[in-house]
C-alpha atoms as a PDB file:
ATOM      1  CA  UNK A   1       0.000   0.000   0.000  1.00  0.00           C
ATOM      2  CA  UNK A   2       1.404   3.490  -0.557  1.00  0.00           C
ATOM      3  CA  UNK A   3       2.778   6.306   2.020  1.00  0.00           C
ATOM      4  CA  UNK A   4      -0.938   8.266   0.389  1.00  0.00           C
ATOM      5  CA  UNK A   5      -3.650   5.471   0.483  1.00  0.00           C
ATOM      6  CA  UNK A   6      -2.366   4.680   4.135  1.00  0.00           C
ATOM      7  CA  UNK A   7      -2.390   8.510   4.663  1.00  0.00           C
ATOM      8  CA  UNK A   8      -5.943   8.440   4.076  1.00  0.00           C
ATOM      9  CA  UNK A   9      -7.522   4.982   4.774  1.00  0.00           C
ATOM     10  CA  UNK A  10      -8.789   5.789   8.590  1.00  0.00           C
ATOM     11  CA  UNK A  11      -8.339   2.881  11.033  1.00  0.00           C
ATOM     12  CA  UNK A  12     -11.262   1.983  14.171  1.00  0.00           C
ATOM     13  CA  UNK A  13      -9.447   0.551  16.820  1.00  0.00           C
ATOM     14  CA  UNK A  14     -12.412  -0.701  19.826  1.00  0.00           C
ATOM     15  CA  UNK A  15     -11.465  -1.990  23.016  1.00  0.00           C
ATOM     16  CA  UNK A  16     -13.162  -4.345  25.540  1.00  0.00           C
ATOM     17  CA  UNK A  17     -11.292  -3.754  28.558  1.00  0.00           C
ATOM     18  CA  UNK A  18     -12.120  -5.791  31.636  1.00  0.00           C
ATOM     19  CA  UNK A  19     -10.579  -7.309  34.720  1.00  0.00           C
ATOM     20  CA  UNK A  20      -9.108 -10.260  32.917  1.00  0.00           C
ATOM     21  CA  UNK A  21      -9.227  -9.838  29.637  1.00  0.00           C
ATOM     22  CA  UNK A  22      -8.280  -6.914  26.835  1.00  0.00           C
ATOM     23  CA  UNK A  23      -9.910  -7.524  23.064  1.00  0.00           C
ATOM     24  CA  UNK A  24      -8.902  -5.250  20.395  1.00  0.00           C
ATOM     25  CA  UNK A  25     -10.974  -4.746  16.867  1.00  0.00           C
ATOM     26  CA  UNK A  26      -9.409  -2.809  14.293  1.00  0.00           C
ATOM     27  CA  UNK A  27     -10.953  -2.186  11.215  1.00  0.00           C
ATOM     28  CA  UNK A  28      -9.755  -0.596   7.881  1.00  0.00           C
ATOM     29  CA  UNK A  29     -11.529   1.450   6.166  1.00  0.00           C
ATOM     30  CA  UNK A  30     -10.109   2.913   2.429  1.00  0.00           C
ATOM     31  CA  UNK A  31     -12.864   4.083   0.395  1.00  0.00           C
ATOM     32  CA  UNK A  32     -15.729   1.024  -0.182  1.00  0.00           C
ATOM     33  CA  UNK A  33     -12.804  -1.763   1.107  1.00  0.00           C
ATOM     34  CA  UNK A  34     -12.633  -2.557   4.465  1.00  0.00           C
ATOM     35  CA  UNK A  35     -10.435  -5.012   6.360  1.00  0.00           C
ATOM     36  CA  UNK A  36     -11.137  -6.470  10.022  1.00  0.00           C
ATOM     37  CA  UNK A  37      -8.502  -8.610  12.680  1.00  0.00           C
ATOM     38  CA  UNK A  38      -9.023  -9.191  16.178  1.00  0.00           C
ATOM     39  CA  UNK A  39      -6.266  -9.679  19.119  1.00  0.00           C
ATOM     40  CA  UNK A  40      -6.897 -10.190  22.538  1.00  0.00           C
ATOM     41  CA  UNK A  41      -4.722 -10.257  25.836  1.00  0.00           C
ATOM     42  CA  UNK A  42      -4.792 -11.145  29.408  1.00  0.00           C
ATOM     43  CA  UNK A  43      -5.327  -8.494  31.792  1.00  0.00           C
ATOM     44  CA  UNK A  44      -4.563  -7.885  35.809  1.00  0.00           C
ATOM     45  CA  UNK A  45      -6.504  -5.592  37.217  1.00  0.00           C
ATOM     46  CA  UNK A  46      -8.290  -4.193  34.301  1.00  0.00           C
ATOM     47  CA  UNK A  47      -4.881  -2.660  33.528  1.00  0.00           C
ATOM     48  CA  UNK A  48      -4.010  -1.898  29.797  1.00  0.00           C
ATOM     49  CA  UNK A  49      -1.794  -4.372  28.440  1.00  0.00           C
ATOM     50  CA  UNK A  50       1.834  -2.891  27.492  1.00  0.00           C
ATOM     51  CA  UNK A  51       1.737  -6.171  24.580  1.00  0.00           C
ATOM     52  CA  UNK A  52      -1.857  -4.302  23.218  1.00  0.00           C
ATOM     53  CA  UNK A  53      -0.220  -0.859  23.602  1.00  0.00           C
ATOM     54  CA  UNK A  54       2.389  -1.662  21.363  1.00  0.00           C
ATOM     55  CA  UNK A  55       0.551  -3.216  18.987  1.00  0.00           C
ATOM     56  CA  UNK A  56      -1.688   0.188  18.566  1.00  0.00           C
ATOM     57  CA  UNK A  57       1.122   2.170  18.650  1.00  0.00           C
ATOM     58  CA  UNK A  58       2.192   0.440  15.446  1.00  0.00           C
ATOM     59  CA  UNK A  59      -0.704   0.774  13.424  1.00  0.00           C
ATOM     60  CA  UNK A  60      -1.169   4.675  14.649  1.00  0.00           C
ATOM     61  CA  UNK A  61       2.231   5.182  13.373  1.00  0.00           C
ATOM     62  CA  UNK A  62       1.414   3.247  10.049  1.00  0.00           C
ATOM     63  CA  UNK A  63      -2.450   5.136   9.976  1.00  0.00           C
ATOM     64  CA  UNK A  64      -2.426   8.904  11.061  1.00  0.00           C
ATOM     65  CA  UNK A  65      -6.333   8.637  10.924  1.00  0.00           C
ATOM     66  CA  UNK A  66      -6.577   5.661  13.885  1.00  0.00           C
ATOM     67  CA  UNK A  67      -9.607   6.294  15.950  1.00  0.00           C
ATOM     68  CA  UNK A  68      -9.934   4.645  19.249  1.00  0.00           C
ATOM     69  CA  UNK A  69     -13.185   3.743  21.380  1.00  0.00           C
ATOM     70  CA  UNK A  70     -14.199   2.235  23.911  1.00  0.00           C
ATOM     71  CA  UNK A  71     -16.832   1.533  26.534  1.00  0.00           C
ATOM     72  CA  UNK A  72     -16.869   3.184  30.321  1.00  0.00           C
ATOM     73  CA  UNK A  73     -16.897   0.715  33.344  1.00  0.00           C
ATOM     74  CA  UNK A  74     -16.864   3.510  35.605  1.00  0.00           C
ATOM     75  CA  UNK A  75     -19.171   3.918  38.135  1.00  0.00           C
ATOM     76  CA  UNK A  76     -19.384   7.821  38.580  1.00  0.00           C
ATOM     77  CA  UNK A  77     -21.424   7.513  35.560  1.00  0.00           C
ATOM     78  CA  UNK A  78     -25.211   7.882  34.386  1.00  0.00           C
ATOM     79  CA  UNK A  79     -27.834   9.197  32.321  1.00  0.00           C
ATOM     80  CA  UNK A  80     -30.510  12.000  33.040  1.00  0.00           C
ATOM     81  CA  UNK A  81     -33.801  13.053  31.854  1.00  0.00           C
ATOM     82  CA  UNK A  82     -34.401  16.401  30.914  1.00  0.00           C
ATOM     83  CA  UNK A  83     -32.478  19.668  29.159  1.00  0.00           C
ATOM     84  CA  UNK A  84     -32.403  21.972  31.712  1.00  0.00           C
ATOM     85  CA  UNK A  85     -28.656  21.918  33.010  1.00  0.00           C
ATOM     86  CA  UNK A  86     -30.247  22.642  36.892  1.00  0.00           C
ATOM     87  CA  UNK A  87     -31.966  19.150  36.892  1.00  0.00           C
ATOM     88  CA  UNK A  88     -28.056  18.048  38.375  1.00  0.00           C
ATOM     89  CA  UNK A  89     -29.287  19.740  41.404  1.00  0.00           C
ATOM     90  CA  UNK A  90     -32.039  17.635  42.243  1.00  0.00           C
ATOM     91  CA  UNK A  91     -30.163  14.467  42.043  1.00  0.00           C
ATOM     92  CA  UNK A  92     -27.102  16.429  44.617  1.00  0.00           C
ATOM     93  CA  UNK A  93     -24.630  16.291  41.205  1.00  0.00           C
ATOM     94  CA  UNK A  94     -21.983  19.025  40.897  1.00  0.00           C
ATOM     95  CA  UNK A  95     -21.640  19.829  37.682  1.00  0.00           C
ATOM     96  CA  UNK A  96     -18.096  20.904  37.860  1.00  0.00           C
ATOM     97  CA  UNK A  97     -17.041  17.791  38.550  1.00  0.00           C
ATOM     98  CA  UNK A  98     -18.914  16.206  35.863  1.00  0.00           C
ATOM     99  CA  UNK A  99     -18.341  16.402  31.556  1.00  0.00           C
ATOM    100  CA  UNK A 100     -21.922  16.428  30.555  1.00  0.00           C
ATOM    101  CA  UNK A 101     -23.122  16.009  26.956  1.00  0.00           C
ATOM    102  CA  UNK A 102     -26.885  16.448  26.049  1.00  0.00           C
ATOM    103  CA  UNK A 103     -28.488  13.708  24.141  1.00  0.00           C
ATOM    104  CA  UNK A 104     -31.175  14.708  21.039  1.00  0.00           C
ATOM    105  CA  UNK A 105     -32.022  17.686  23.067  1.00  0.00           C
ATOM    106  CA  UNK A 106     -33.550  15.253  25.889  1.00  0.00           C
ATOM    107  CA  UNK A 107     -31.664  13.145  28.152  1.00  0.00           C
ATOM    108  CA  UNK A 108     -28.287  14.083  29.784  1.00  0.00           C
ATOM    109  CA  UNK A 109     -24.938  11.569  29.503  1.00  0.00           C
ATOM    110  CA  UNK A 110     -22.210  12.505  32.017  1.00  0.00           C
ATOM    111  CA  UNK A 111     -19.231  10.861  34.101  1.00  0.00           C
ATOM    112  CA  UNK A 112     -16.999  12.251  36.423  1.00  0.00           C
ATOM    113  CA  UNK A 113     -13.894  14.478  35.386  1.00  0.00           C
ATOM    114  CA  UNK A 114     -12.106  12.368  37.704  1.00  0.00           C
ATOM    115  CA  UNK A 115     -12.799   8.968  36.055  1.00  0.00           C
ATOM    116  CA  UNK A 116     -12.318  10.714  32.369  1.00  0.00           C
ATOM    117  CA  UNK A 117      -8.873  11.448  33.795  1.00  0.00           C
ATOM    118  CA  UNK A 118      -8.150   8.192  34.884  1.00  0.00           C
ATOM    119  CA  UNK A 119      -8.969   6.598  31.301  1.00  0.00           C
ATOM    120  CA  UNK A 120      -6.612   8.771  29.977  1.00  0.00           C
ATOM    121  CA  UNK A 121      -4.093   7.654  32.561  1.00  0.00           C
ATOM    122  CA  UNK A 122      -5.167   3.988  31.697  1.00  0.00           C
ATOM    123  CA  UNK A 123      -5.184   4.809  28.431  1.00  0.00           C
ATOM    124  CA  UNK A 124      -1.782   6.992  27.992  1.00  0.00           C
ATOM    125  CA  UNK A 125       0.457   4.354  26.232  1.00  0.00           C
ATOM    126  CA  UNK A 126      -1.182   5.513  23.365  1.00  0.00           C
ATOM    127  CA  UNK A 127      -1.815   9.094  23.876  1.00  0.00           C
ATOM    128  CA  UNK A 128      -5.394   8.128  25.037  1.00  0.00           C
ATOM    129  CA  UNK A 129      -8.882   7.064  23.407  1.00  0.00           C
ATOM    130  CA  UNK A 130     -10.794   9.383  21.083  1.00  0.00           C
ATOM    131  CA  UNK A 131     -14.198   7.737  22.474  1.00  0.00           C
ATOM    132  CA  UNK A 132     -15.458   6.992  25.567  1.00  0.00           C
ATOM    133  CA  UNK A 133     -19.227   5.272  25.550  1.00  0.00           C
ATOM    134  CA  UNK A 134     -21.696   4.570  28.139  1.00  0.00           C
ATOM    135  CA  UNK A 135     -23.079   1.594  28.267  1.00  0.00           C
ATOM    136  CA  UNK A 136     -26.439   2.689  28.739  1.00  0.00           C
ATOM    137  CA  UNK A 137     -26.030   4.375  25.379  1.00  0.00           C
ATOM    138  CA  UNK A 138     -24.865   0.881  23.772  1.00  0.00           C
ATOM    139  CA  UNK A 139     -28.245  -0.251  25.028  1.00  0.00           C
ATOM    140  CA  UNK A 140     -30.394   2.187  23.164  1.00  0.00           C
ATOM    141  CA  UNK A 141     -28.835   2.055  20.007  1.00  0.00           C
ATOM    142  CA  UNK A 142     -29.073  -1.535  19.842  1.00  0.00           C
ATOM    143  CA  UNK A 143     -32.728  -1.475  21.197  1.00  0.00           C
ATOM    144  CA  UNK A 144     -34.098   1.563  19.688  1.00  0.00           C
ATOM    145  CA  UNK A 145     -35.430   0.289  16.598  1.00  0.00           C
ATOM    146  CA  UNK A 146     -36.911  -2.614  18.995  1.00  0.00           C
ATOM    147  CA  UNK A 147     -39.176  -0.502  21.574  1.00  0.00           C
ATOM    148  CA  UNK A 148     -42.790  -0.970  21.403  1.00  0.00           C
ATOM    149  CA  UNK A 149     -46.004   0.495  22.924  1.00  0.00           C
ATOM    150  CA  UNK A 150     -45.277  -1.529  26.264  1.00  0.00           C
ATOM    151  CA  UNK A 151     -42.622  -1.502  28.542  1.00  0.00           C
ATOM    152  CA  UNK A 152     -40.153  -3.981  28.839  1.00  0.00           C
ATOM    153  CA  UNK A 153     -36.795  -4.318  30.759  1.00  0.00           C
ATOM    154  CA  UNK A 154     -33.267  -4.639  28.566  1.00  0.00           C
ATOM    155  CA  UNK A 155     -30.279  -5.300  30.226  1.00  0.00           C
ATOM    156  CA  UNK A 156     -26.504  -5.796  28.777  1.00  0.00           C
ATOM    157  CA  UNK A 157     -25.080  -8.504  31.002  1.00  0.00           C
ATOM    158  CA  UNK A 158     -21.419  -8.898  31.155  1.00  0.00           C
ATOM    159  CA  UNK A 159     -18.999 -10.816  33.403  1.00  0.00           C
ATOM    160  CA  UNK A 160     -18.701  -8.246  35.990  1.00  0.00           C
ATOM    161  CA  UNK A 161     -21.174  -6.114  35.496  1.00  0.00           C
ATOM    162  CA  UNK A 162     -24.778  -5.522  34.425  1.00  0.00           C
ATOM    163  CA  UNK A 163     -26.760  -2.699  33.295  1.00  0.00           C
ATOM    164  CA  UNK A 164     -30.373  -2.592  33.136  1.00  0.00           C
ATOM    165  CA  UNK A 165     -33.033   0.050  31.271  1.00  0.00           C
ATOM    166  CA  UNK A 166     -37.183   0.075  31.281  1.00  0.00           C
ATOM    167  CA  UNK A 167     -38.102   1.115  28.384  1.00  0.00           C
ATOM    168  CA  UNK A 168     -41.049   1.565  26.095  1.00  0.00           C
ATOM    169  CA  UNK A 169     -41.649   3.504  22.181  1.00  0.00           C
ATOM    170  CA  UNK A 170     -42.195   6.555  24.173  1.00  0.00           C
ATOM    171  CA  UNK A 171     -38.382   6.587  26.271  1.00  0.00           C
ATOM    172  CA  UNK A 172     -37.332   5.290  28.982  1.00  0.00           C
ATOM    173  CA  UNK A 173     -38.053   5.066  32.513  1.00  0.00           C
ATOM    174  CA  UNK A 174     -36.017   3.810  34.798  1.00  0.00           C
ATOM    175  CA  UNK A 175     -32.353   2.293  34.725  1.00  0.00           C
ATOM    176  CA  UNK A 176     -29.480   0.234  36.965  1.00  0.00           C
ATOM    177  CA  UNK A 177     -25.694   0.273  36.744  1.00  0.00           C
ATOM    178  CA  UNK A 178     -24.439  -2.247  39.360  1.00  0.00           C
ATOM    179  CA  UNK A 179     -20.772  -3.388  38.999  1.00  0.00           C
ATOM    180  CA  UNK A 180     -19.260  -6.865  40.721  1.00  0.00           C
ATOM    181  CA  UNK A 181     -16.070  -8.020  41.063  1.00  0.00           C
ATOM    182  CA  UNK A 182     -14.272 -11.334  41.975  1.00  0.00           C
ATOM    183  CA  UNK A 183     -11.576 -10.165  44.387  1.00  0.00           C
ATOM    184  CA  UNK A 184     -14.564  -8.302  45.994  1.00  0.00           C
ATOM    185  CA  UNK A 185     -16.156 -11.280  47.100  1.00  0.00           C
ATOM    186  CA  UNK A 186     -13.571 -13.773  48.044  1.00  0.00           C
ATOM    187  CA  UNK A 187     -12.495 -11.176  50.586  1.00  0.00           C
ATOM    188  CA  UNK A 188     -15.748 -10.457  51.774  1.00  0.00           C
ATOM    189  CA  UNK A 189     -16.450 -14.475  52.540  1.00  0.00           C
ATOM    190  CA  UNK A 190     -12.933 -14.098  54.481  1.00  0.00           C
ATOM    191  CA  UNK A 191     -14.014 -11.127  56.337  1.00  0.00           C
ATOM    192  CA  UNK A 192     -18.190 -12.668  56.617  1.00  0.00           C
ATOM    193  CA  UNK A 193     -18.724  -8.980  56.058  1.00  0.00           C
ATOM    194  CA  UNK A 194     -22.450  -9.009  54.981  1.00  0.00           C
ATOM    195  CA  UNK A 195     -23.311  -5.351  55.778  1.00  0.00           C
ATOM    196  CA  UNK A 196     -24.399  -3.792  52.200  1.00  0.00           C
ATOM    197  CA  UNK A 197     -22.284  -1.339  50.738  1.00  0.00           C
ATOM    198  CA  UNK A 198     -23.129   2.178  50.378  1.00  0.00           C
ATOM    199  CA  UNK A 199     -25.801   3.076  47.406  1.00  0.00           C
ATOM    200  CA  UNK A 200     -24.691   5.823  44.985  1.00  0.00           C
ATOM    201  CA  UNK A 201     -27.720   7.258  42.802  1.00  0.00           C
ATOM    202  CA  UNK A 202     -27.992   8.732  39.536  1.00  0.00           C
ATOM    203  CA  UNK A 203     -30.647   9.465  37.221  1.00  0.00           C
ATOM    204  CA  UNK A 204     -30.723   7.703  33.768  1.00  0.00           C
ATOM    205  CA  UNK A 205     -31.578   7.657  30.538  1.00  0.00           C
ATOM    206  CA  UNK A 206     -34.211   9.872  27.516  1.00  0.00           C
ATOM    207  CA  UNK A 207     -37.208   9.439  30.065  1.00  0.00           C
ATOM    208  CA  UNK A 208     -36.166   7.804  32.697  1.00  0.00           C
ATOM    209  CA  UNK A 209     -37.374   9.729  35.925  1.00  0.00           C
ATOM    210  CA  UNK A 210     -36.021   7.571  38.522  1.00  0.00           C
ATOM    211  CA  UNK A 211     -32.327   6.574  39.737  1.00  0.00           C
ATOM    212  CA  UNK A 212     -29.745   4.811  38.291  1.00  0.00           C
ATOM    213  CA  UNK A 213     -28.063   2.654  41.535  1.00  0.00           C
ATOM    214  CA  UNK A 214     -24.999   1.894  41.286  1.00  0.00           C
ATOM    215  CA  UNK A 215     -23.720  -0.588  44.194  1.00  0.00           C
ATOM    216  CA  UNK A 216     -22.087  -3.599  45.199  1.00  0.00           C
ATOM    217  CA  UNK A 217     -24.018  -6.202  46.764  1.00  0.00           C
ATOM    218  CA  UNK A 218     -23.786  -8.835  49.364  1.00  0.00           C
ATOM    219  CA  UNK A 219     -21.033 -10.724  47.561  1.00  0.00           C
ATOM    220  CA  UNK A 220     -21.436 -14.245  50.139  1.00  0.00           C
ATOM    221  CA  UNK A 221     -24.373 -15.009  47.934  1.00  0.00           C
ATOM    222  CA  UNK A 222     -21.776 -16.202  45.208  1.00  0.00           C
ATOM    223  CA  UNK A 223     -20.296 -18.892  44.607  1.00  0.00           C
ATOM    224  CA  UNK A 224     -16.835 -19.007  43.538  1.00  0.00           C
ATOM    225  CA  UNK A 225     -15.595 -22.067  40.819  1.00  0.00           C
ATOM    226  CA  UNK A 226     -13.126 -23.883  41.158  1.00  0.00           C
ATOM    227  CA  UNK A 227     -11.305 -22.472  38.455  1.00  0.00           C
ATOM    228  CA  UNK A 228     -11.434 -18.827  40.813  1.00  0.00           C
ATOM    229  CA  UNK A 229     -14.073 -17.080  38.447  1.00  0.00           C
ATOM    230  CA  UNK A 230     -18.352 -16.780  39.392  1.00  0.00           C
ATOM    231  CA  UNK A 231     -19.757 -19.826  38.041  1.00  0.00           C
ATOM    232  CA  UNK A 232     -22.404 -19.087  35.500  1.00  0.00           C
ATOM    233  CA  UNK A 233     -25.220 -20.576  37.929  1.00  0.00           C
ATOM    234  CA  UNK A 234     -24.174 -18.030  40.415  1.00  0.00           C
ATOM    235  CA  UNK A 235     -23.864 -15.078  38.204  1.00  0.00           C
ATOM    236  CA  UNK A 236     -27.329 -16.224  37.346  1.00  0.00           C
ATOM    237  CA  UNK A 237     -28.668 -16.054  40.686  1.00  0.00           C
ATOM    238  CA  UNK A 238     -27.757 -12.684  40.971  1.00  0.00           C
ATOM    239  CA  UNK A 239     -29.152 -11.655  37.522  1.00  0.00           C
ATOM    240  CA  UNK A 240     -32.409 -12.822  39.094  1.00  0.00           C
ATOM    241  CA  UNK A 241     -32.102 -10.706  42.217  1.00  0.00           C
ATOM    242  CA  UNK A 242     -31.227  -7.902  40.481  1.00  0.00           C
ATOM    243  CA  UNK A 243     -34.032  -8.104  38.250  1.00  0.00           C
ATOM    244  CA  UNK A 244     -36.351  -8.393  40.985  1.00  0.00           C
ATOM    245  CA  UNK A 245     -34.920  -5.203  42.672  1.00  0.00           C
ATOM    246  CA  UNK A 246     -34.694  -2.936  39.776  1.00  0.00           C
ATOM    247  CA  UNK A 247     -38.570  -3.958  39.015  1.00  0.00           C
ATOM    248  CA  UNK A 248     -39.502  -3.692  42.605  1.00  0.00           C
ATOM    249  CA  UNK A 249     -37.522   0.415  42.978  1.00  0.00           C
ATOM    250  CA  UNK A 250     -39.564   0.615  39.502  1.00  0.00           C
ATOM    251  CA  UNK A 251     -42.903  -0.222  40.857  1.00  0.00           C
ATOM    252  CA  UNK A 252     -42.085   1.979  44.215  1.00  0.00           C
ATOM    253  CA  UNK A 253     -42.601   4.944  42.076  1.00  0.00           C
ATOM    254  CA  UNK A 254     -46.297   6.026  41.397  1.00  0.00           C
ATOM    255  CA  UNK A 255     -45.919   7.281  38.263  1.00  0.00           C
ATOM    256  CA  UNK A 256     -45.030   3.632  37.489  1.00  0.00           C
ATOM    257  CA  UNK A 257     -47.868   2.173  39.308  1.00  0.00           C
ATOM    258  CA  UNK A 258     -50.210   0.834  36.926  1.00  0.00           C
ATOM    259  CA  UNK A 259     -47.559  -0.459  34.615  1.00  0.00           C
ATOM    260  CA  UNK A 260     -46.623  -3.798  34.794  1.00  0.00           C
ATOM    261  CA  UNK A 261     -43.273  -5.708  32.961  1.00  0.00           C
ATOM    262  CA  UNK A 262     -43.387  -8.651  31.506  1.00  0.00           C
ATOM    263  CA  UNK A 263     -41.187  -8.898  29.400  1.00  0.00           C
ATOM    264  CA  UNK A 264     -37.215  -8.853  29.050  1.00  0.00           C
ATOM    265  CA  UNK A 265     -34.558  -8.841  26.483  1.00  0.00           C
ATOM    266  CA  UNK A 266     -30.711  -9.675  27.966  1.00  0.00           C
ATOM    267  CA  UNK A 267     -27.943  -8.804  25.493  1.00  0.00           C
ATOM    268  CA  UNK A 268     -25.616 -11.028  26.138  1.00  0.00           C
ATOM    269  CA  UNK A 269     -22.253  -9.655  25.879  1.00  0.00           C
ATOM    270  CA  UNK A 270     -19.762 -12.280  27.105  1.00  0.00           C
ATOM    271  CA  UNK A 271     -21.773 -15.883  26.740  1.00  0.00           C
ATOM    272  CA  UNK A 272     -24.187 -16.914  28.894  1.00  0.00           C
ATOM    273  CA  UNK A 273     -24.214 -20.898  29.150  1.00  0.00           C
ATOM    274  CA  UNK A 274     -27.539 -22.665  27.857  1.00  0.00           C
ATOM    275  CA  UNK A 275     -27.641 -23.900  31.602  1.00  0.00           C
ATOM    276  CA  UNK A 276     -27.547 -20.306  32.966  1.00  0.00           C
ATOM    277  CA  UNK A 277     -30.543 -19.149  30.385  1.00  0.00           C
ATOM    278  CA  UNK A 278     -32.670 -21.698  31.284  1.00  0.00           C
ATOM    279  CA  UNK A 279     -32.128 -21.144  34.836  1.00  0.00           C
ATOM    280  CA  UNK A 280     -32.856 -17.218  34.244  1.00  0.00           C
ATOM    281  CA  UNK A 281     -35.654 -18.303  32.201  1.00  0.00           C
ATOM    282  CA  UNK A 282     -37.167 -20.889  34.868  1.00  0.00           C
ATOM    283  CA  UNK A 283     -36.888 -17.980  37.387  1.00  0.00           C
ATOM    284  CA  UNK A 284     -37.796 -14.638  36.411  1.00  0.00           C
ATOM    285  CA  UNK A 285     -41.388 -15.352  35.680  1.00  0.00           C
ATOM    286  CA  UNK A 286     -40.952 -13.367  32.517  1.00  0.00           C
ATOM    287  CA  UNK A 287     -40.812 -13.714  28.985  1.00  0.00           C
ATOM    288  CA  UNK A 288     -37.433 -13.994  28.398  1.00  0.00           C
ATOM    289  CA  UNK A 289     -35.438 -13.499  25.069  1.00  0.00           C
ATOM    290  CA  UNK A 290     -31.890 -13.551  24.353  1.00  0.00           C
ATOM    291  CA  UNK A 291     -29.337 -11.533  22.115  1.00  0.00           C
ATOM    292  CA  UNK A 292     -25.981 -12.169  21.798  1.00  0.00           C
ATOM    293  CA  UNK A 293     -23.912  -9.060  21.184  1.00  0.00           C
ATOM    294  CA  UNK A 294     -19.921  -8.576  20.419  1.00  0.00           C
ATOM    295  CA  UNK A 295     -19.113  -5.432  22.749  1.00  0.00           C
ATOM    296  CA  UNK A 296     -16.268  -4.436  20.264  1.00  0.00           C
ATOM    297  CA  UNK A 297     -18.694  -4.782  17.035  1.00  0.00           C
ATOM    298  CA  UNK A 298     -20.896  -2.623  19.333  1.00  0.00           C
ATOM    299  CA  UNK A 299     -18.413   0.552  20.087  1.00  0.00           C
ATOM    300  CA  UNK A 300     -17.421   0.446  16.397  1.00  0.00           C
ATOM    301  CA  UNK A 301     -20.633   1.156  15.257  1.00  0.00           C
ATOM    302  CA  UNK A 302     -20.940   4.180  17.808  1.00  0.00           C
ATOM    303  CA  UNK A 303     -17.035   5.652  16.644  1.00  0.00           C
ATOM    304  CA  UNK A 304     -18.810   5.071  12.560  1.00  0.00           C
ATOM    305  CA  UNK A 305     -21.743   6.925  13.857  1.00  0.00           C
ATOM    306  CA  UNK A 306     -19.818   9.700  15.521  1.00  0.00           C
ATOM    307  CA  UNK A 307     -17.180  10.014  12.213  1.00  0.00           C
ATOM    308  CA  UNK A 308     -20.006   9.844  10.070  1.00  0.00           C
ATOM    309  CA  UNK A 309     -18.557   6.236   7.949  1.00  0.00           C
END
């Protein structure tokens, strides 16, 4: 390829970072062609591999027009309805310490400077991402074209955390962010600490009125395989109770009173076992339906959307 087609052919790098593993997808884009690979590494921490650092390093060298995403894990993070910058107030949120972007003139996305500053820190063996998503906004664009006249619940499960929207043609209503980790609960079971942790709230998404929670829960309800990771049963389990508390907070609220859920739609963005879905199916007492989703695949289409490809 010559110095000008690689001049101008831009490059999509998305990342999946989580606390084991890093996936990278880069796609190449040069006029109608386009070009995909995948790599992936092992992860401590969540911390950015130096072997996947290198590796984009390379191709920003080789592609001055390399565009990096990827999806926010933090949890000083969340979604508001409404236009009017003073709604922050209600919910006790300074806005200086906040980078807020309105939505379609409706619904508020903002995280914390703080955690923006520590994905650039995460991110500074390669000068940084150009993209940071929520994935609350991941949700909507996959469900949008999905909503209906009656509410339903979608949540985007993943191995160590899960977030959860009602939602309905109209917007939506009501949302949950809550984040688990391993390490978290093996010490806890050491320590028989069962006292829950504190609750941070946030507003969410388009319409949603009520409060995005984002918590840890009693971990000593997990069970722990014997490989060291949650075993699918028991990451099921909690799917189950968190279900049941985001749709009992959603029924607490008398706006919400005469509504009633029934339905749910998981995107499914690590694997769920068949074991583990019929397990959530059994116990939910809802019509359940499945999606599998490819996280990466997901934050490219958001970076195509925001360059206009």
């Amino acid at each position: 390829m010559s110095f000008f087609s690689r001049m101008y052919q831009k490059v999509i790098i998305s990342i999946d970072l989580d606390m084991k593993t890093c996936r990278l997808r880069i796609t190449y884009h040069n006029n109608k062609h386009m070009k995909q690979e995948e790599r992936s590494y092992k992860t401590i921490n969540a911390d950015f591999p130096i072997e996947a650092a290198k590796y984009i390093r390379r191709i920003k060298n080789k592609y001055p027009f390399t565009y990096i995403g990827t999806m926010s894990r933090s949890a000083n993070q969340g979604l508001i309805n409404g236009n009017k910058i003073d709604i922050f107030n209600k919910f006790g949120l300074d806005i200086n310490a906040l980078t807020i972007m309105l939505i379609n003139k409706k619904w508020f996305v903002y995280i914390s400077k703080e955690s923006i500053q520590n994905y650039k820190n995460k991110f500074n063996k390669v000068n940084g991402v150009d993209f940071i998503f929520s994935p609350f906004i991941i949700i909507y664009e996959k469900i949008k074209n999905r909503l209906e006249e009656a509410k339903k619940l979608y949540i985007l499960q993943e191995k160590t955390s899960t977030s959860l929207l009602v939602a309905d043609k109209d917007g939506i209503y009501f949302g949950n962010y809550i984040i688990f980790e391993e390490d978290n609960f093996v010490d806890e079971i050491k320590e028989n600490d069962t006292k829950q942790n504190d609750t941070i709230e946030f507003d969410a998404i388009d319409d949603i009125d009520e409060n995005i929670i984002i918590k840890d829960f009693d971990k000593t309800n997990y069970e722990i395989s014997s490989t060291g990771g949650l075993s699918e049963l028991s990451i099921a389990n909690h799917m189950i109770e968190i279900i049941k508390e985001t749709l009992n907070n959603f029924y607490k609220d008398d706006r919400y009173a005469s509504d009633f859920i029934d339905e749910l739609l998981i995107l499914d963005g690590y694997g769920i076992n068949d074991n583990a879905l019929i397990h959530l199916k059994n116990n939910t007492m809802m019509e359940t339906h499945f999606l599998r989703i490819d996280i990466c695949e997901e934050i490219e289409k958001l970076v195509k959307l925001e360059l206009k490809l």
